[in-house]
C-alpha atoms as a PDB file:
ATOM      1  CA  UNK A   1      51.350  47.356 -64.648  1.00  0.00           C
ATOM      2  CA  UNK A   2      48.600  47.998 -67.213  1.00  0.00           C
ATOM      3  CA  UNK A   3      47.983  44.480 -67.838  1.00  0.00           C
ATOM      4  CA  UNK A   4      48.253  43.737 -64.443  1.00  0.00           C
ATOM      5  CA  UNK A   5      44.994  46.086 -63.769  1.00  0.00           C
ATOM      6  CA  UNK A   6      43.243  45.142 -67.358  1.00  0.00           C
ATOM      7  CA  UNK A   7      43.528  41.438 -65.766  1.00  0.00           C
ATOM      8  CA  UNK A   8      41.906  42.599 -62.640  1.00  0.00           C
ATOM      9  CA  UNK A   9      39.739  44.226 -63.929  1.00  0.00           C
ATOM     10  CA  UNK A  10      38.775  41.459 -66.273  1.00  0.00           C
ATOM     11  CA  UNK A  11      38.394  39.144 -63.462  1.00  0.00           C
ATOM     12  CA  UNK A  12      36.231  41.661 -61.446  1.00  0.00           C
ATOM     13  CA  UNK A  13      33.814  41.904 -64.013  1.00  0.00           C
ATOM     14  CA  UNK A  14      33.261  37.995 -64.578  1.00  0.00           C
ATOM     15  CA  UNK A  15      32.998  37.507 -61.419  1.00  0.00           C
ATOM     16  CA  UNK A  16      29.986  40.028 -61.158  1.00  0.00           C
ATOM     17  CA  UNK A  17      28.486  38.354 -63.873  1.00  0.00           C
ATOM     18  CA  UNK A  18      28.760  35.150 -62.231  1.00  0.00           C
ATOM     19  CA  UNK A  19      26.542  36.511 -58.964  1.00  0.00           C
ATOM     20  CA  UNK A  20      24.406  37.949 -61.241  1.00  0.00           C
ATOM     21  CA  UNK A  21      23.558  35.118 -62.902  1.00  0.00           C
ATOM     22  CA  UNK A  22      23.678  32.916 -59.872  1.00  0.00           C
ATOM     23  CA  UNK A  23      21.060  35.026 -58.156  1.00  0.00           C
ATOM     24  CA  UNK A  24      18.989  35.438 -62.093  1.00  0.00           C
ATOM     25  CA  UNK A  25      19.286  31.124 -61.062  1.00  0.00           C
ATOM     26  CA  UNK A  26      17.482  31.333 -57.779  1.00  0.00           C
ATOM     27  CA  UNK A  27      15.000  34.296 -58.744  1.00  0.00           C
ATOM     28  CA  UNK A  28      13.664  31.590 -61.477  1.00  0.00           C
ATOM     29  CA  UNK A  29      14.019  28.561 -59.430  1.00  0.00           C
ATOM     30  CA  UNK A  30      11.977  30.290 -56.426  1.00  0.00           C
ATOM     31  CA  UNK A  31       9.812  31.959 -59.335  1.00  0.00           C
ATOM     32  CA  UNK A  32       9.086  27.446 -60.498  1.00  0.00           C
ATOM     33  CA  UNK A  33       8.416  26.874 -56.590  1.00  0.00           C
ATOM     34  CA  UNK A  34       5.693  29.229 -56.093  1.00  0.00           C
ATOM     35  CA  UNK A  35       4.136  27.860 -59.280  1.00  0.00           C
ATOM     36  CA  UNK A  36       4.476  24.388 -58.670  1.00  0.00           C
ATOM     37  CA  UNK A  37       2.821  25.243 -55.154  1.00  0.00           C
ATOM     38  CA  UNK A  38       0.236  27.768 -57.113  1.00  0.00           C
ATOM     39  CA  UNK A  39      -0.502  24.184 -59.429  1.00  0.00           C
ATOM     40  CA  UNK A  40      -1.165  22.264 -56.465  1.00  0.00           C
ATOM     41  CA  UNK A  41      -3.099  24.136 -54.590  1.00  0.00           C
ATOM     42  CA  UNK A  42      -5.446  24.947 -58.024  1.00  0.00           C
ATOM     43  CA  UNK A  43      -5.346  20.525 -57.952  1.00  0.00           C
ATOM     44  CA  UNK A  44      -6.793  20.228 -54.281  1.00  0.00           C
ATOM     45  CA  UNK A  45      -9.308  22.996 -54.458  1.00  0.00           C
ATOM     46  CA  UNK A  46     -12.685  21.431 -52.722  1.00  0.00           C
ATOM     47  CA  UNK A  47     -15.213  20.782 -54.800  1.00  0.00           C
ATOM     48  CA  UNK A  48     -18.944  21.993 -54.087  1.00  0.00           C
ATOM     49  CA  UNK A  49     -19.947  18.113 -53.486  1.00  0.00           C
ATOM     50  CA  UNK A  50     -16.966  17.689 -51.137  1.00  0.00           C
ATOM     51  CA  UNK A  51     -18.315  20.787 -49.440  1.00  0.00           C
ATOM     52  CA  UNK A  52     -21.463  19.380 -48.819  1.00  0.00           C
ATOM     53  CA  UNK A  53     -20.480  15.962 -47.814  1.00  0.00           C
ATOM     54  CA  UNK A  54     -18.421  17.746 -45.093  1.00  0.00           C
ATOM     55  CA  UNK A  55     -21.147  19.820 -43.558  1.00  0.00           C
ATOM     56  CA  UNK A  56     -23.305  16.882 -43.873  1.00  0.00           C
ATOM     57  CA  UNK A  57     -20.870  14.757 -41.508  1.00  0.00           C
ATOM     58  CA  UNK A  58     -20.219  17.973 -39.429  1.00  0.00           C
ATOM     59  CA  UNK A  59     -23.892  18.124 -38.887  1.00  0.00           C
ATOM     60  CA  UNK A  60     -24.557  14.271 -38.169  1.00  0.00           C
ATOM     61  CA  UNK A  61     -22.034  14.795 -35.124  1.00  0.00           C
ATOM     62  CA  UNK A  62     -23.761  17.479 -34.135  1.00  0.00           C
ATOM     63  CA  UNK A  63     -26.761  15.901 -33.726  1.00  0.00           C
ATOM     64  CA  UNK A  64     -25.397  12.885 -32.372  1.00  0.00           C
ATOM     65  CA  UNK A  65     -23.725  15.193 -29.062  1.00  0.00           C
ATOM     66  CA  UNK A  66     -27.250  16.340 -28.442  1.00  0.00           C
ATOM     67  CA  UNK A  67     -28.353  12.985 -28.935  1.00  0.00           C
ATOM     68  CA  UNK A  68     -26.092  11.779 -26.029  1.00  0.00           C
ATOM     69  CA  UNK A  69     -26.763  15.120 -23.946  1.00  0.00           C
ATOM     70  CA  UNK A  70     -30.215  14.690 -23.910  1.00  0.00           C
ATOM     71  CA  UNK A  71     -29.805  10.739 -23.023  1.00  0.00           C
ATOM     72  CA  UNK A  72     -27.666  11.963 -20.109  1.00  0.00           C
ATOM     73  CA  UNK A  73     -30.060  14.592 -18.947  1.00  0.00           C
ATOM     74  CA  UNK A  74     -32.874  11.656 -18.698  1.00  0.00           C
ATOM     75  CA  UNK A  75     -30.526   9.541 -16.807  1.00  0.00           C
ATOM     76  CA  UNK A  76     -29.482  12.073 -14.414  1.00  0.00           C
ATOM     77  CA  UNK A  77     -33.253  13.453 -14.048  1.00  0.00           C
ATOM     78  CA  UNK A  78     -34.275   9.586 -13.383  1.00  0.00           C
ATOM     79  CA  UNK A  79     -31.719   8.844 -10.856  1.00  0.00           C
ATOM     80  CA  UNK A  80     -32.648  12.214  -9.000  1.00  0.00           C
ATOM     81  CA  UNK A  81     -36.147  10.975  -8.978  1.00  0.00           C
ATOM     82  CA  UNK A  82     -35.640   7.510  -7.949  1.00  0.00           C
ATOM     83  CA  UNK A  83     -32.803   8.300  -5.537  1.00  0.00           C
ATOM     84  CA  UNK A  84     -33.510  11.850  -4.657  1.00  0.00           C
ATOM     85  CA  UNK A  85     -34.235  11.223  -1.074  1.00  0.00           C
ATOM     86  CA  UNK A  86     -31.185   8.611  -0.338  1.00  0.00           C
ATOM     87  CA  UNK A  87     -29.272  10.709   2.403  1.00  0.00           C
ATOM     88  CA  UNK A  88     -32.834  11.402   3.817  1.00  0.00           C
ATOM     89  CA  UNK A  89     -33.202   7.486   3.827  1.00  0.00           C
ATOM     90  CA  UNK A  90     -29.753   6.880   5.456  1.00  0.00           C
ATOM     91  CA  UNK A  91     -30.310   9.486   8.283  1.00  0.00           C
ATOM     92  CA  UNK A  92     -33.514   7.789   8.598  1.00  0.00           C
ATOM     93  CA  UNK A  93     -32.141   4.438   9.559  1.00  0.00           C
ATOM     94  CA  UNK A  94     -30.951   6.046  13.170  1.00  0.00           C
ATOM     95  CA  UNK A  95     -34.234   5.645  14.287  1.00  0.00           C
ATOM     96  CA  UNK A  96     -34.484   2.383  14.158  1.00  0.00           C
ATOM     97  CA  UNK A  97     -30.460   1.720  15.669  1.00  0.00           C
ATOM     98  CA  UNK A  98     -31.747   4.180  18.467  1.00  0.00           C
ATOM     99  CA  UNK A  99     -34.735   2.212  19.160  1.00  0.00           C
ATOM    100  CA  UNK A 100     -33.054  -1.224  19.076  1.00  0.00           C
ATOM    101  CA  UNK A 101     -30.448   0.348  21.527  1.00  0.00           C
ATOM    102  CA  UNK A 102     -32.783   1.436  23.659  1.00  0.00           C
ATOM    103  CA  UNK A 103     -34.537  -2.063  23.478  1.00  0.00           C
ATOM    104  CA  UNK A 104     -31.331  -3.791  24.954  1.00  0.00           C
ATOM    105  CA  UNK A 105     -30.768  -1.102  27.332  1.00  0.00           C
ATOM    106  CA  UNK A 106     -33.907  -1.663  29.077  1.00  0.00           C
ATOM    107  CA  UNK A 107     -33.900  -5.919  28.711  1.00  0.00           C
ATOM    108  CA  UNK A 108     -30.311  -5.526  30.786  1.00  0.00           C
ATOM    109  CA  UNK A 109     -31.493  -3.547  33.490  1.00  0.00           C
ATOM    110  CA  UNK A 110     -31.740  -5.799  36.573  1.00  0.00           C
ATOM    111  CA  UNK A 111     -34.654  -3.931  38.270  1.00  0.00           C
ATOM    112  CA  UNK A 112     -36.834  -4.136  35.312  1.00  0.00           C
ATOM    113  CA  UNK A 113     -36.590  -7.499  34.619  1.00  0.00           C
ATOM    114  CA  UNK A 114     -39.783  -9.838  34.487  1.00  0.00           C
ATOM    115  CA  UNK A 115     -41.450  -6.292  34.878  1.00  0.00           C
ATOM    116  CA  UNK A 116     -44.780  -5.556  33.524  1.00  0.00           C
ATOM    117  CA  UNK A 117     -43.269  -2.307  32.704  1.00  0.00           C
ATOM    118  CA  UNK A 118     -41.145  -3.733  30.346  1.00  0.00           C
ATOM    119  CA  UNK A 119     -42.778  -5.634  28.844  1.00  0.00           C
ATOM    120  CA  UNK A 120     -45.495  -2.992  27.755  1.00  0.00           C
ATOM    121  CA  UNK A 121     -42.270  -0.641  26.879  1.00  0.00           C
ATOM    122  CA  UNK A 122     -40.842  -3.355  24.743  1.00  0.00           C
ATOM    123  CA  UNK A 123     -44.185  -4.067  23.066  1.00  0.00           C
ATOM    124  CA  UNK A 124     -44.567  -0.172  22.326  1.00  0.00           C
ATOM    125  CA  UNK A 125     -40.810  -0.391  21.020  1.00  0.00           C
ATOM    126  CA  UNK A 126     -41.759  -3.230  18.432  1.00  0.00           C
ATOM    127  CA  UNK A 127     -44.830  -1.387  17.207  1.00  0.00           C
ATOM    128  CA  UNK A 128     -43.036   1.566  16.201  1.00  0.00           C
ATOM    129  CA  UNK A 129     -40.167  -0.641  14.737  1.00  0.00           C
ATOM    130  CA  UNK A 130     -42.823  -2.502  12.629  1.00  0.00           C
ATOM    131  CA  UNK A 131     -44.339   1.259  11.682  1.00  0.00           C
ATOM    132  CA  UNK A 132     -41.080   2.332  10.709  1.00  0.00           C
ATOM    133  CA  UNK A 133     -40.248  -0.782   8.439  1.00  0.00           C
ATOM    134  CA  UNK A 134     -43.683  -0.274   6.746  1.00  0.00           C
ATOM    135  CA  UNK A 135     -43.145   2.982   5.705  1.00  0.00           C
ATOM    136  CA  UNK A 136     -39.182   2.759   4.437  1.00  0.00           C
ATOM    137  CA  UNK A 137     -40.957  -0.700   2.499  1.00  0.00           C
ATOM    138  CA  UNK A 138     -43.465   1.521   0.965  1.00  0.00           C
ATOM    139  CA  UNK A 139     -40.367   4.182  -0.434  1.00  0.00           C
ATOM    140  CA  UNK A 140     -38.217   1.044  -1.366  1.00  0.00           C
ATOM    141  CA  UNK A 141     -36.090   1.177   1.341  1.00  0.00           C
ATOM    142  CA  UNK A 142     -35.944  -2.983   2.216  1.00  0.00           C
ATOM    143  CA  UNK A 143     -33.657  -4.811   4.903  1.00  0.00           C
ATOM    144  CA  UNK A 144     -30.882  -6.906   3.851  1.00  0.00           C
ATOM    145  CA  UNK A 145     -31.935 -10.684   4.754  1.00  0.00           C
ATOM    146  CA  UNK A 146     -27.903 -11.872   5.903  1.00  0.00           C
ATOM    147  CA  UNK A 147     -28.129 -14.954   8.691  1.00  0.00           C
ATOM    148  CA  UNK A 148     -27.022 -18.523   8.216  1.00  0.00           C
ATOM    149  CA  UNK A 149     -26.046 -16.681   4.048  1.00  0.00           C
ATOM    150  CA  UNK A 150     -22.418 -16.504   2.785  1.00  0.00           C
ATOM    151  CA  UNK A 151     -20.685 -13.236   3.420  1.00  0.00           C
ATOM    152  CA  UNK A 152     -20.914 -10.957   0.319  1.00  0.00           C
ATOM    153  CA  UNK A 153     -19.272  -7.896   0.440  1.00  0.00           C
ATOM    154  CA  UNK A 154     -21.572  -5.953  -1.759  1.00  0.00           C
ATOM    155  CA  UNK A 155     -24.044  -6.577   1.032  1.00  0.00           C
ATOM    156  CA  UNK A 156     -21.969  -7.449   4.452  1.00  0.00           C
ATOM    157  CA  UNK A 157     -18.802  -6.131   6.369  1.00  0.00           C
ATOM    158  CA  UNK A 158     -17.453  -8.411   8.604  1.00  0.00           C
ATOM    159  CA  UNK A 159     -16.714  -7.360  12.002  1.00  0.00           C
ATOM    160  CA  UNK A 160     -15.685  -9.896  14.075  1.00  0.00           C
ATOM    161  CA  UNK A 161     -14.867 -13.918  13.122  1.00  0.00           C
ATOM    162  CA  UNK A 162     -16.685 -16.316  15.570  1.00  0.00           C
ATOM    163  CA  UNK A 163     -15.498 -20.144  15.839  1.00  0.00           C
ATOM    164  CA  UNK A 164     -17.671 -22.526  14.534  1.00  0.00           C
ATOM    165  CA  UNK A 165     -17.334 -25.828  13.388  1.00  0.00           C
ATOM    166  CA  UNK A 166     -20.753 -26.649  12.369  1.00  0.00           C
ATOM    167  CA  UNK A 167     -20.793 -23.588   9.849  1.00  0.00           C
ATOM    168  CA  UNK A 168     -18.917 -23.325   6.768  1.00  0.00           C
ATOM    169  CA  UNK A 169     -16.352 -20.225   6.854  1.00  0.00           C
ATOM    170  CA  UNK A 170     -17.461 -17.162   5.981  1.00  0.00           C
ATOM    171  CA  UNK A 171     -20.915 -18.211   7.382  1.00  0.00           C
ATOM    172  CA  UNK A 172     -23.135 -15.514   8.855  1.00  0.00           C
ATOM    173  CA  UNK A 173     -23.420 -16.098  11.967  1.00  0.00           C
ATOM    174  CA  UNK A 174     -24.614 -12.962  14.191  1.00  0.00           C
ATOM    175  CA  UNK A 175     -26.277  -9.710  12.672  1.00  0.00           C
ATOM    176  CA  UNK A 176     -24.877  -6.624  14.637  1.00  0.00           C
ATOM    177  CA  UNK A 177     -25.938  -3.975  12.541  1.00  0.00           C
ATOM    178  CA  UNK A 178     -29.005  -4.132  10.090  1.00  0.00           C
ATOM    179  CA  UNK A 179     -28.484  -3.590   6.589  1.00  0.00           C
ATOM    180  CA  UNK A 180     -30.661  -1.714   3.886  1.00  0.00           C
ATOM    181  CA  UNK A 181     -31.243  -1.157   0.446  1.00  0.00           C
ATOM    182  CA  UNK A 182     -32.896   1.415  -1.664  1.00  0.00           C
ATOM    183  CA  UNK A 183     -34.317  -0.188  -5.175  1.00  0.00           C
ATOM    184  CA  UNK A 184     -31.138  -1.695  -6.691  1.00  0.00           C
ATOM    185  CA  UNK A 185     -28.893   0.566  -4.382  1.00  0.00           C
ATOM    186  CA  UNK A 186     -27.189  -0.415  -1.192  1.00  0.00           C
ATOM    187  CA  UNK A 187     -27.684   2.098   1.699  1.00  0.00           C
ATOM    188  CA  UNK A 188     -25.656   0.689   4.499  1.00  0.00           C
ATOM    189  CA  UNK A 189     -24.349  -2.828   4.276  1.00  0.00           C
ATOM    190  CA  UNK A 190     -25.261  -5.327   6.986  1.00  0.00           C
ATOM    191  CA  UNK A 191     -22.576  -5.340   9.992  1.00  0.00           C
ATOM    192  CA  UNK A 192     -22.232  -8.815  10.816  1.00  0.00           C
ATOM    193  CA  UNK A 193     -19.895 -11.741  12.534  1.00  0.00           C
ATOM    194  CA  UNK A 194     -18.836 -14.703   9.953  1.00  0.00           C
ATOM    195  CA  UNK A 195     -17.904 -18.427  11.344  1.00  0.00           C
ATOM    196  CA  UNK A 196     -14.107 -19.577  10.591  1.00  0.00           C
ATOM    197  CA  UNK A 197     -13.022 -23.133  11.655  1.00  0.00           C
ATOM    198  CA  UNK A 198     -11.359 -23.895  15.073  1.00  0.00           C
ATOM    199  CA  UNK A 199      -7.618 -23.702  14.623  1.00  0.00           C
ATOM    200  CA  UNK A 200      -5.619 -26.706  15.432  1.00  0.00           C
ATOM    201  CA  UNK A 201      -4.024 -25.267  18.184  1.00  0.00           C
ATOM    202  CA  UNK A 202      -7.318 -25.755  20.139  1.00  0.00           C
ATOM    203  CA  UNK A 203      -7.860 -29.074  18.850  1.00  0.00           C
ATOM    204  CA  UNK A 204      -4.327 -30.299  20.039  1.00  0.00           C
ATOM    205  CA  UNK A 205      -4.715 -28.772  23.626  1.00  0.00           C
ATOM    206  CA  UNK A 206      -8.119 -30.902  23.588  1.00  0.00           C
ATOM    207  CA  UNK A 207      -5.899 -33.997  23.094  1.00  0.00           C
ATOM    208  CA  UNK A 208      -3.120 -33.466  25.143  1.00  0.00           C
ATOM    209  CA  UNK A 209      -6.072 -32.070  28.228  1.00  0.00           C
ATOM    210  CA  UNK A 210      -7.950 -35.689  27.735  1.00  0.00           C
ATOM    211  CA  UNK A 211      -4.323 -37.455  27.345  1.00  0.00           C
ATOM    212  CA  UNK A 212      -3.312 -36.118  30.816  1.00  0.00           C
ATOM    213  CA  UNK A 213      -6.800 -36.652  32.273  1.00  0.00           C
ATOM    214  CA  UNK A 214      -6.474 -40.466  31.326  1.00  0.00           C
ATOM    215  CA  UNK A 215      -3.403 -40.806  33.185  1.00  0.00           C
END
């Protein structure tokens, strides 16, 4: 029994000193890490030159943002100038659709017609038109020239396709709104009817109508 315990004993104490030393092991091994890491860090310090070089390049951005801010401001404070008054403009441009309504209204009615009266209203109509004109010409504000020109739809909408063999498709061939620009902007685009080729439907029911009127 004594030996029994003496082993146990024996065996107790070794393995203490086995943790101990185990955990001695990873004190030192933690104790190389941090020094390694202290080493490195001591290696990468930046250098007064590398300190300046990198508020140099933070400074160089800097001024380049406020470089491109102030760029933007002049753009923006241009464009307000140039194009400050574009809804105005576009309102505007109801006069002249109410006149030009008013224009055809008149030249349909039947008692009117041949009428000295109508002729001095429609003379009065085309004077103010013509004032009108003048004055958007003198802010800018030009019309878009569209008949008998191909249809380009940074200019034209196309409303309605009319048949027409003498035109090319995609002619202009009838102006139902007028257009307008402002400078380099477009302000309404011209409404307008394009020319598109007879289909061959039509032609064959020309045939077969002169076919049967031969016989």
């Amino acid at each position: 029994m004594m030996e029994k315990e003496q082993n146990q004993k024996t065996e107790n104490n070794t393995s203490e000193e086995n943790e101990k030393n185990e955990v001695s092991l990873e004190k030192d091994s933690q104790t190389l890490k941090e020094e390694n890491e202290n080493k490195k860090e001591a290696s990468i310090e930046i250098t007064p030159e590398d300190k300046i070089l990198e508020l140099e390049d933070k400074l160089a951005r800097t001024f380049a943002e406020m470089e491109n801010q102030r760029r933007r401001f002049e753009k923006e404070k241009d464009e307000a100038y140039e194009y400050g008054g574009f809804a105005f403009a576009k309102e505007a441009l109801n006069l002249i659709d109410n006149l030009e309504r008013s224009k055809q209204i008149l030249q349909n009615d039947g008692s009117l017609k041949n009428s000295d009266a109508l002729k001095k209203m429609l003379e009065h109509f085309d004077i103010i038109n013509k004032d009108l004109i003048s004055v958007f010409s003198k802010n800018n504000i030009q019309q878009i020239d569209c008949l008998n020109k191909k249809l380009d739809p940074n200019f034209h909408q196309a409303m309605i396709e009319i048949e027409d063999d003498q035109k090319d498709p995609g002619t202009i061939v009838q102006e139902i709104q007028k257009g307008f620009t402002i400078k380099d902007r477009l302000l309404r685009p011209s409404l307008v009817g394009v020319s598109k080729k007879r289909e061959v439907k039509d032609k064959k029911d020309e045939e077969n109508k002169e076919n049967l009127d031969n016989k």
